[in-house]
N, C-alpha and C. Protein backbone atom coordinates (compact mmCIF):
# COMPACT_ATOMS: atom_id res chain seq x y z
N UNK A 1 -24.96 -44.66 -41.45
CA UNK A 1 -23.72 -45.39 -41.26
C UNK A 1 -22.71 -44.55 -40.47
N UNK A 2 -22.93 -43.24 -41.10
CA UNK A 2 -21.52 -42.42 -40.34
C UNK A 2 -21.84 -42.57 -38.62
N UNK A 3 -23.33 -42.14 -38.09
CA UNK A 3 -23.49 -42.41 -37.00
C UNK A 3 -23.46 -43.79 -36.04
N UNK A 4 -23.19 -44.41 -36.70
CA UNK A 4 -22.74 -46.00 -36.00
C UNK A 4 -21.56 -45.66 -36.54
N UNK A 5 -20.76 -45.25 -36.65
CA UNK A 5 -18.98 -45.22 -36.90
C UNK A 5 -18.16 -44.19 -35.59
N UNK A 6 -19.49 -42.86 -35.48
CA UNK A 6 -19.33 -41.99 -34.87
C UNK A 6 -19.52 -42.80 -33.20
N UNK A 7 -20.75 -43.22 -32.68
CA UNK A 7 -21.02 -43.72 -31.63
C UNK A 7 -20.19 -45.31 -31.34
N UNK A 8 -19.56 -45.69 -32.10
CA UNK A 8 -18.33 -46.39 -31.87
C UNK A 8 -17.18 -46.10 -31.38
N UNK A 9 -16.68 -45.17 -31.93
CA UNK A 9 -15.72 -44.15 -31.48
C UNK A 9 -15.56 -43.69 -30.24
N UNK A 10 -17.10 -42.83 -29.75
CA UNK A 10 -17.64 -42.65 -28.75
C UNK A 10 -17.77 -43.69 -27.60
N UNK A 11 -17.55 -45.11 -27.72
CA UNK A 11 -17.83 -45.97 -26.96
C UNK A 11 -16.29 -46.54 -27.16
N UNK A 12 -15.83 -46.31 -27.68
CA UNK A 12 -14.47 -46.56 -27.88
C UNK A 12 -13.74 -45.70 -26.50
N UNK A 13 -13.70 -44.74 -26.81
CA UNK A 13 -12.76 -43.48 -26.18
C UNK A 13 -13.54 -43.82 -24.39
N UNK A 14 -14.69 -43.95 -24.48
CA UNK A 14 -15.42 -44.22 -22.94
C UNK A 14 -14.58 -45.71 -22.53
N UNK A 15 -14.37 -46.26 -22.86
CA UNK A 15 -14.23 -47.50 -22.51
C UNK A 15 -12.14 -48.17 -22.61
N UNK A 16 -11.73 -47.31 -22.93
CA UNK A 16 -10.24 -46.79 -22.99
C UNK A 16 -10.00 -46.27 -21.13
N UNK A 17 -10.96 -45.18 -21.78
CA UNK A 17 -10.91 -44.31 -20.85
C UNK A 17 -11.01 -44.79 -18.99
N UNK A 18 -12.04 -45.44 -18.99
CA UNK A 18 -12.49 -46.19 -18.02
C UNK A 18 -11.20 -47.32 -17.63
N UNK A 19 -10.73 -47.86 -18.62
CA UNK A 19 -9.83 -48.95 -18.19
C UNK A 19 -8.48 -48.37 -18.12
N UNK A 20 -8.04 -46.85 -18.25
CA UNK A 20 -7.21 -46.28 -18.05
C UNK A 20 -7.39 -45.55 -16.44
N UNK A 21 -8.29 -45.20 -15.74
CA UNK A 21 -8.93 -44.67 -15.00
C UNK A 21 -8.69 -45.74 -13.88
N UNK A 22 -9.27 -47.06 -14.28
CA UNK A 22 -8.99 -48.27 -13.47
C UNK A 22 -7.84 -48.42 -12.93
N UNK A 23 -7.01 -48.37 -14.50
CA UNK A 23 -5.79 -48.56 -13.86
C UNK A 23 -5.01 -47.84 -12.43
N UNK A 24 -4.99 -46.44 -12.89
CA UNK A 24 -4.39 -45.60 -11.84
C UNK A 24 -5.17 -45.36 -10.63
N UNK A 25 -6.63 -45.73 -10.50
CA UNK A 25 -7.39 -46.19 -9.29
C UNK A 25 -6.31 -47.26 -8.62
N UNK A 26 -6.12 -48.43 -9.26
CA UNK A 26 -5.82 -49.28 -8.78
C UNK A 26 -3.98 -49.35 -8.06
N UNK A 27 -3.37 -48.47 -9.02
CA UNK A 27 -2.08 -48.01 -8.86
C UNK A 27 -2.04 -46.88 -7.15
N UNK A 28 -3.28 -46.10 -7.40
CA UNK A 28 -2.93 -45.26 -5.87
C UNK A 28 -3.37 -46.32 -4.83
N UNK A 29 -4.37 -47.33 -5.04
CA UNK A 29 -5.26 -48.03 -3.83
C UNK A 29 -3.64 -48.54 -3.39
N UNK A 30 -3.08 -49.16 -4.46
CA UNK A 30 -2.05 -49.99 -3.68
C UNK A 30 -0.36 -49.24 -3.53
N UNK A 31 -0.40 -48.38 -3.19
CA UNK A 31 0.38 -47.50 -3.28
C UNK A 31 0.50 -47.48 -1.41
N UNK A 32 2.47 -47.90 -1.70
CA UNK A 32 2.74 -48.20 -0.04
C UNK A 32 2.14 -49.56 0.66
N UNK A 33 1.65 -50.42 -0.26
CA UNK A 33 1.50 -51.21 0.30
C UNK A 33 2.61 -52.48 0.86
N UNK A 34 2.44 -53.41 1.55
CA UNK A 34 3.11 -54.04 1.89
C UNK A 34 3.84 -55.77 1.27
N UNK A 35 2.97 -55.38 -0.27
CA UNK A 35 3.67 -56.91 -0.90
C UNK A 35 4.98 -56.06 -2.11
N UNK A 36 5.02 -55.12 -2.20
CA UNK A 36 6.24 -54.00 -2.58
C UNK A 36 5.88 -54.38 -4.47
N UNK A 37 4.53 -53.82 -4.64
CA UNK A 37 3.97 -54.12 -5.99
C UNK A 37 3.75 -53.03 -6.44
N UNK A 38 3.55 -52.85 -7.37
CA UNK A 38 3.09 -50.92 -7.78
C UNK A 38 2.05 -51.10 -8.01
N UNK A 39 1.09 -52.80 -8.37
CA UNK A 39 0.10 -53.00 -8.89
C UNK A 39 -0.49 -54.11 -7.89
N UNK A 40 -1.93 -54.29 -7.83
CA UNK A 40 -2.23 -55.39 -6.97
C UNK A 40 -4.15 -55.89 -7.49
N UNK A 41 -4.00 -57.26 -7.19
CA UNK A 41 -4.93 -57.40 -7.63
C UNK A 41 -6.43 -56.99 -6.78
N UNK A 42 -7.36 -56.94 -7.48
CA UNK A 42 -8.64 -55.74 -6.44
C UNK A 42 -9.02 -56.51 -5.25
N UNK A 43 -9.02 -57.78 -5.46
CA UNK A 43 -9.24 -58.89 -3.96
C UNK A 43 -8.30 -58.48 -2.42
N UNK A 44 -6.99 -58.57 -3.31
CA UNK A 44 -5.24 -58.14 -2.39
C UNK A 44 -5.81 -56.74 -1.81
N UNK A 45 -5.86 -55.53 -2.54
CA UNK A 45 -6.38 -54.42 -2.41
C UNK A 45 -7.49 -54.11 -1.10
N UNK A 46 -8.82 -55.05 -1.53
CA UNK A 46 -9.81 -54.57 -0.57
C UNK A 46 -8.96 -55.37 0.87
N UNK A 47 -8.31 -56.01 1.44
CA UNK A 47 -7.67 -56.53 2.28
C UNK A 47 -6.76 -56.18 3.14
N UNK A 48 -6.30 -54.95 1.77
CA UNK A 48 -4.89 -54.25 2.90
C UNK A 48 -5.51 -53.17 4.16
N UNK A 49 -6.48 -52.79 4.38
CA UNK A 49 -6.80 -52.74 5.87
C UNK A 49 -7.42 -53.45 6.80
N UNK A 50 -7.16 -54.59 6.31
CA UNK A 50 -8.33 -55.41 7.41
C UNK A 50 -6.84 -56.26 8.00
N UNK A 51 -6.62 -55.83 9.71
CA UNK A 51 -5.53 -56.38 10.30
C UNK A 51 -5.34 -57.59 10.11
N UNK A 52 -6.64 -58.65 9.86
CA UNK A 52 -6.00 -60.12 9.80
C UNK A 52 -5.34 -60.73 8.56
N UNK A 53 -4.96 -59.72 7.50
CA UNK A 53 -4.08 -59.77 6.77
C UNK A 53 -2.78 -59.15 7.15
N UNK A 54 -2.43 -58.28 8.02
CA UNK A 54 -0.85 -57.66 8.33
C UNK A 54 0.27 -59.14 8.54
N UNK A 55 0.88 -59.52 8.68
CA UNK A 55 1.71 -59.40 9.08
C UNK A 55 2.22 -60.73 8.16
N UNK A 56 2.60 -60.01 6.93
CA UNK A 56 2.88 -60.72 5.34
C UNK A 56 4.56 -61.07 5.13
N UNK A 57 4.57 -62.10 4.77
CA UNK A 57 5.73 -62.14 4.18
C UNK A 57 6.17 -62.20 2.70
N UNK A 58 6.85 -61.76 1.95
CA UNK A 58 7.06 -61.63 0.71
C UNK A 58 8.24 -63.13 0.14
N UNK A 59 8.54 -63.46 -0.81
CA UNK A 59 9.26 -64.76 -1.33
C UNK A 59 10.09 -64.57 -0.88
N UNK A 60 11.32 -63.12 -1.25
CA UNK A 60 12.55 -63.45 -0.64
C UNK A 60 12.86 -63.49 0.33
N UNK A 61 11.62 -63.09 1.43
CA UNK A 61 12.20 -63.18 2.52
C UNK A 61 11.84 -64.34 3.39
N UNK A 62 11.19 -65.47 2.65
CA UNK A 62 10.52 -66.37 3.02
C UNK A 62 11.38 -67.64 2.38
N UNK A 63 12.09 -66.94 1.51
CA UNK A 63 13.43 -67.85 0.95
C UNK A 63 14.76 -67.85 1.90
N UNK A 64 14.87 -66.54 2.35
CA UNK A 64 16.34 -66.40 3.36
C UNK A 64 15.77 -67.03 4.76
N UNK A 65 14.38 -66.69 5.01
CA UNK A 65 14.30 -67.31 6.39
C UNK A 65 14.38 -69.13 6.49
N UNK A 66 14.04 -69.13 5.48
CA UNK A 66 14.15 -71.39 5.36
C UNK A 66 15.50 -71.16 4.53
N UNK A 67 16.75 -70.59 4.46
CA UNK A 67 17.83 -70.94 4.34
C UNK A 67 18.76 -70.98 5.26
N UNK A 68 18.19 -70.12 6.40
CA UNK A 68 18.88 -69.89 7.84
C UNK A 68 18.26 -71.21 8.69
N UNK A 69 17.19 -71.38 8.13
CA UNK A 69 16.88 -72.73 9.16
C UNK A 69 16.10 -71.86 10.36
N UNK A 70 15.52 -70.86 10.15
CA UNK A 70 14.63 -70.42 10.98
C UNK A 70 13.27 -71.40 10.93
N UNK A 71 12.88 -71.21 11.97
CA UNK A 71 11.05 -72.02 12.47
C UNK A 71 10.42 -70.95 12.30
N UNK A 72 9.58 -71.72 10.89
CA UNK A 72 8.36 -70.81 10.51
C UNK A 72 7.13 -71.42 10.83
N UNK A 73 5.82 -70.28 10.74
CA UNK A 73 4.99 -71.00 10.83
C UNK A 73 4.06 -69.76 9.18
N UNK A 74 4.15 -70.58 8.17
CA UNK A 74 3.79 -69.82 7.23
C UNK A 74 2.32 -70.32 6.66
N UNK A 75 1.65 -69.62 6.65
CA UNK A 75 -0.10 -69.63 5.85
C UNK A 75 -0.19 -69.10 4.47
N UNK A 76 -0.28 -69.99 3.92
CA UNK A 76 -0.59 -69.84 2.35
C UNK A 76 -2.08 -69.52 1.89
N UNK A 77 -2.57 -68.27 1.57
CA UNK A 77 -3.65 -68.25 1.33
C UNK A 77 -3.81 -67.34 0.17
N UNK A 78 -5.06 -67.07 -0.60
CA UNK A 78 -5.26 -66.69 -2.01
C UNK A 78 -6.78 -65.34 -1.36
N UNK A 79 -6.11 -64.23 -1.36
CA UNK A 79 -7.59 -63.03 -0.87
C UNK A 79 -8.93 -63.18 -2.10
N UNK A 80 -8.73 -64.26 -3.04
CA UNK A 80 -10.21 -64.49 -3.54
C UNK A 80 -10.88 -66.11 -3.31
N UNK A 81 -9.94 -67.01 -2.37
CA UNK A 81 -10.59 -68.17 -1.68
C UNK A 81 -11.73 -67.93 -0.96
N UNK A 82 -12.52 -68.62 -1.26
CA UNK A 82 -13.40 -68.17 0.04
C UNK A 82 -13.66 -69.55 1.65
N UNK A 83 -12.69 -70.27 1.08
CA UNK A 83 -12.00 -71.01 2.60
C UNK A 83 -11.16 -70.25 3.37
N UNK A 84 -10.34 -69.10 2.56
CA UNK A 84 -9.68 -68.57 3.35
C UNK A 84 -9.94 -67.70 4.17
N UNK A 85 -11.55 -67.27 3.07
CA UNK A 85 -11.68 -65.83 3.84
C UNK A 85 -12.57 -66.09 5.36
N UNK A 86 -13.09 -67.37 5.41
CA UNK A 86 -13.45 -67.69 6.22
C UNK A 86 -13.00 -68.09 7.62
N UNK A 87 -11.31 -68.84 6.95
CA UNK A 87 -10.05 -69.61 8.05
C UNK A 87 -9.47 -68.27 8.52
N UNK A 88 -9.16 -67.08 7.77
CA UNK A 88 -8.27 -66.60 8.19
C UNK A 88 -8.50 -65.47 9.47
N UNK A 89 -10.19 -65.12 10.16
CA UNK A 89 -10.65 -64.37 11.00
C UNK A 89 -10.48 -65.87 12.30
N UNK A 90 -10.73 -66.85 12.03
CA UNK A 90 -10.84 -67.78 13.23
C UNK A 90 -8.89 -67.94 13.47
N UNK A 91 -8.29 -68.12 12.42
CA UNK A 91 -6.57 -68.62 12.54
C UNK A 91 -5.90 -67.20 13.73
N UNK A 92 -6.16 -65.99 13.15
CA UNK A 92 -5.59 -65.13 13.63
C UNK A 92 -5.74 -64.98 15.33
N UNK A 93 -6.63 -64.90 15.73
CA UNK A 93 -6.87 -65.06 17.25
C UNK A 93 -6.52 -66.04 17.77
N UNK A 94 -6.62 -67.87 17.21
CA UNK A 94 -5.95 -68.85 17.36
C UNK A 94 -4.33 -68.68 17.95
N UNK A 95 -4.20 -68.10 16.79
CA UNK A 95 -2.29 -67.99 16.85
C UNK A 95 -1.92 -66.97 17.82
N UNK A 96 -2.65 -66.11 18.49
CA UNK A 96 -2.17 -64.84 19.16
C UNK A 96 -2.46 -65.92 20.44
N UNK A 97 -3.50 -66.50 20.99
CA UNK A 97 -3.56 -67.26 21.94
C UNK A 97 -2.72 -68.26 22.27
N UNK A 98 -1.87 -69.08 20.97
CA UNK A 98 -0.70 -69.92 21.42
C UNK A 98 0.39 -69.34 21.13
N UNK A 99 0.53 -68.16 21.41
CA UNK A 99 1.60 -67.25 20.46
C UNK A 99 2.96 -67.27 19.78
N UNK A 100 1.91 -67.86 18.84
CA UNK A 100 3.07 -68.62 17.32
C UNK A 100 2.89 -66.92 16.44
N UNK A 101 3.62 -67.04 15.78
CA UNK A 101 4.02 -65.79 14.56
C UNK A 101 3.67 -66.21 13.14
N UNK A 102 2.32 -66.49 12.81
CA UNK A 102 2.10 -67.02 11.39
C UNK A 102 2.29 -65.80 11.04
N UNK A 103 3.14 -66.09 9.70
CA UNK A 103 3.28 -65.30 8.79
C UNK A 103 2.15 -65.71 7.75
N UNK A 104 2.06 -64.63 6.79
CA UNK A 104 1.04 -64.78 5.77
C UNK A 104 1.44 -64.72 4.67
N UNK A 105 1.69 -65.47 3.54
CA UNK A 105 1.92 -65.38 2.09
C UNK A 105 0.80 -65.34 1.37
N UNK A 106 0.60 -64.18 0.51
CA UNK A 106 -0.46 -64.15 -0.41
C UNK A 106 0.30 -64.99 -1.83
N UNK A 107 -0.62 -66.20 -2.20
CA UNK A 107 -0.14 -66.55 -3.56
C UNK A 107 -1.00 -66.18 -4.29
N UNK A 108 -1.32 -65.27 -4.82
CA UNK A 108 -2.17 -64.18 -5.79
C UNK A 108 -1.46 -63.69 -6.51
N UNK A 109 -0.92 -62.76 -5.39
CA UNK A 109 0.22 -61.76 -5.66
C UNK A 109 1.82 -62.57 -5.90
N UNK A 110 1.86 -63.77 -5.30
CA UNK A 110 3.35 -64.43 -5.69
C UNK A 110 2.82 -65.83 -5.95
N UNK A 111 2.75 -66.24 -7.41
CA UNK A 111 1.94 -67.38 -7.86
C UNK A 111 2.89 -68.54 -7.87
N UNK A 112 4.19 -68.03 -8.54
CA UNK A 112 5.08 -69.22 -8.29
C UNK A 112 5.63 -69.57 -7.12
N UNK A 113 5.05 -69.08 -5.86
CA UNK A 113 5.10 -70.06 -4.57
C UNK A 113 3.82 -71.00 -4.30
N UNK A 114 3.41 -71.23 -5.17
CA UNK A 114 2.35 -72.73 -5.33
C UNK A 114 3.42 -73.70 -5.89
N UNK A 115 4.29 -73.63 -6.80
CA UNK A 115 4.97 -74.64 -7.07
C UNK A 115 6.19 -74.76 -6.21
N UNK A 116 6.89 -73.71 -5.79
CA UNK A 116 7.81 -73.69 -4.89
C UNK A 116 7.70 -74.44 -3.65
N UNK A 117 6.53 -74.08 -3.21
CA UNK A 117 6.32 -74.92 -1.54
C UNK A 117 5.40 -75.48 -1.64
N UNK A 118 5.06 -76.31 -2.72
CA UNK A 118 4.17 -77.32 -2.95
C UNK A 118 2.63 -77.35 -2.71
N UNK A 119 1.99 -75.91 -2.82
CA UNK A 119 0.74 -75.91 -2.44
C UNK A 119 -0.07 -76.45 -3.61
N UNK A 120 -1.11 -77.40 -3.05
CA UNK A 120 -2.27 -77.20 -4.20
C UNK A 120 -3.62 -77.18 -4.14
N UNK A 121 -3.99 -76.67 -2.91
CA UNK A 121 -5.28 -75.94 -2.15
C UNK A 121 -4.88 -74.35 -1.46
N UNK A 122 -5.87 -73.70 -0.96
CA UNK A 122 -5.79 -72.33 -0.22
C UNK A 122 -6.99 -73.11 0.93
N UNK A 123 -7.04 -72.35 1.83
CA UNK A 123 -5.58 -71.84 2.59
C UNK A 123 -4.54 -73.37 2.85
N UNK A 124 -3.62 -73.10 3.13
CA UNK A 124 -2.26 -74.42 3.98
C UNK A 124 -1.49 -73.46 5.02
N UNK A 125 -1.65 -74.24 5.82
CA UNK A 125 -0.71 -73.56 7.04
C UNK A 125 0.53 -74.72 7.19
N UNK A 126 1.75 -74.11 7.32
CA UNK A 126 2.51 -75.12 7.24
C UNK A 126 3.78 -74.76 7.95
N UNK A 127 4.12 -75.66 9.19
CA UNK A 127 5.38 -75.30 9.99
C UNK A 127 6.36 -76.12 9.34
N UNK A 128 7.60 -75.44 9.58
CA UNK A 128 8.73 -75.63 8.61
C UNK A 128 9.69 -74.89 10.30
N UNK A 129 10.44 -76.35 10.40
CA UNK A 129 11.90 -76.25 11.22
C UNK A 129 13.45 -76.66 10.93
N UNK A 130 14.21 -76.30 10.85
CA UNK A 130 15.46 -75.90 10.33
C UNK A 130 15.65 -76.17 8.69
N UNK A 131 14.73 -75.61 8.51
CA UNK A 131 14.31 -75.22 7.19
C UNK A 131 13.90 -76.67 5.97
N UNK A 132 13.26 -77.40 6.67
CA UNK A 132 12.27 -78.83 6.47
C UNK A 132 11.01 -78.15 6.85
N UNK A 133 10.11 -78.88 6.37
CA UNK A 133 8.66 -79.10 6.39
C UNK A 133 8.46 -79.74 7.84
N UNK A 134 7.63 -79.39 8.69
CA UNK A 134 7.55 -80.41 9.82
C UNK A 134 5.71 -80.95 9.79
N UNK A 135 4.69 -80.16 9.66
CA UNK A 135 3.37 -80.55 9.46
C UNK A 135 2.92 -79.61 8.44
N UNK A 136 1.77 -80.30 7.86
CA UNK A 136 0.87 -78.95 6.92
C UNK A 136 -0.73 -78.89 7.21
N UNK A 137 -1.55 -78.45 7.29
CA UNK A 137 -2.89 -78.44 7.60
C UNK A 137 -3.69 -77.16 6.70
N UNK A 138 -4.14 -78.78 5.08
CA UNK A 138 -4.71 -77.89 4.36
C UNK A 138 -6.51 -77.42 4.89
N UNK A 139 -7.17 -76.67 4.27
CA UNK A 139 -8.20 -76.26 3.74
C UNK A 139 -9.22 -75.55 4.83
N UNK A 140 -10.19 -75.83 4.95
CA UNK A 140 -10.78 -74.43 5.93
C UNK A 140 -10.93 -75.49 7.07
N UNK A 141 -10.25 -74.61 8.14
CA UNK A 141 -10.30 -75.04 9.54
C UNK A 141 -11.27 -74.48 10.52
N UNK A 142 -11.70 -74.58 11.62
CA UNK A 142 -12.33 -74.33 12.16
C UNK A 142 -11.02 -73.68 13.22
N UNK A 143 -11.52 -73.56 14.43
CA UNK A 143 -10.61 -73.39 16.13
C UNK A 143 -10.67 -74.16 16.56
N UNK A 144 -11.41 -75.34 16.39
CA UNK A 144 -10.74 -76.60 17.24
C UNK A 144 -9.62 -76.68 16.60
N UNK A 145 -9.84 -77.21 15.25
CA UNK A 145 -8.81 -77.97 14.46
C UNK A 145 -7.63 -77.29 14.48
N UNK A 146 -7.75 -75.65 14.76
CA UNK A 146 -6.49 -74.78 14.45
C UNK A 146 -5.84 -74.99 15.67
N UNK A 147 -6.66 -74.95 17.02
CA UNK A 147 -5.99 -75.46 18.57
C UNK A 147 -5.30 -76.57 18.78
N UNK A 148 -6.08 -77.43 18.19
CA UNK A 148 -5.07 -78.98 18.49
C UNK A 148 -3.63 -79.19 17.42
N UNK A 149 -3.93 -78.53 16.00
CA UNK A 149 -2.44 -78.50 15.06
C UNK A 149 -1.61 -77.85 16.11
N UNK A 150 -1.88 -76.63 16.26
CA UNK A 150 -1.07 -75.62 17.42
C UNK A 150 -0.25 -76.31 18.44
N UNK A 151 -1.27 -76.94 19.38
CA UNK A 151 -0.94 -77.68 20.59
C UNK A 151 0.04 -79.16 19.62
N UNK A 152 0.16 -79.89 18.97
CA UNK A 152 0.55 -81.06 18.29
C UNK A 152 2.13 -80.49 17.73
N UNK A 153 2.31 -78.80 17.34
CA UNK A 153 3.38 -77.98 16.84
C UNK A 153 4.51 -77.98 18.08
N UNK A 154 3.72 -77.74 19.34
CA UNK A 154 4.58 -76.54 20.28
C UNK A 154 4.72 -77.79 20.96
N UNK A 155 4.71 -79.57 20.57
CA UNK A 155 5.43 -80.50 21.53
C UNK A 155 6.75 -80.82 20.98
C-alpha cells in the first residue's frame, strides 16, 4: 500500500511539474508578442512567425478606428480553424495585389469580438466604411472569390 501512496506522489510532483514547466514555456514563447498578452494560446503561438499572420489588430484599436469612421478592411479569423488556415496563405497575396490593408483580428485571443462584430463562422472578412459595415465574406475562400469581393470593395 505504502508503495502505491509513494508512486502517486511521484506522479503527482511529475505532473505539477510538467504543467508548471508548460506554463513558463508558454509565457517565454509569447513573450513580446504582438496581441500584448503575457499568455497565448499554443495555436496563436505556433503563428507568431509565420508573416501571414503580422499585421494584427487588437480590440481597442479596432474600436477607436470604427469610431473615427476610418475604412477598414478587417479579417476575423481563429489560428485553430482550419478554413482559415487554409484562406489566410491565398487572402494575403490577394490583398497585397489590390492593395487593401487587411488587418487581422485573432478571436482566440479576443473572444468577445464574436459578439461584438457579429461573427459566427471563421474566417469573415469584412469592410466597414465610416464606421458601418459595408460587405462581409464568410468562410473559406478561394482567389477568385477573394479577387472579385476586392474588385466589388474598391467600386
Amino acid at each position: 500500500m505504502k508503495k502505491i501512496i509513494i508512486l502517486s506522489i511521484i506522479a503527482a510532483v511529475f505532473l505539477i511539474g510538467a504543467v508548471v514547466y508548460s506554463d513558463m514555456a508558454n509565457k517565454e514563447a509569447a513573450a513580446g508578442n504582438p496581441f500584448g498578452k503575457s499568455t497565448l494560446h499554443p495555436a496563436t503561438i505556433e503563428q507568431l512567425s509565420d508573416p501571414n499572420y503580422g499585421n494584427q489588430i487588437l480590440p481597442a484599436d479596432l474600436k477607436a478606428k470604427m469610431e473615427t469612421k476610418e475604412e477598414l478592411f478587417i479579417y476575423f479569423y481563429s489560428p485553430t480553424c482550419e478554413h482559415c488556415q487554409r484562406t489566410t496563405p491565398v487572402l494575403v497575396p490577394v490583398a497585397d495585389e489590390f492593395q487593401v490593408d487587411v488587418k487581422k483580428h485573432n478571436l482566440l485571443e479576443f473572444s468577445p469580438s464574436w459578439d461584438e462584430y457579429h461573427i459566427e463562422y471563421t474566417p469573415t472578412l469584412v469592410h466597414y466604411k465610416d464606421g458601418q459595415e459595408v460587405s462581409r465574406l464568410v468562410g473559406e475562400q478561394d482567389a477568385a472569390a477573394l479577387k472579385k469581393w476586392f474588385e466589388e470593395q474598391k467600386k
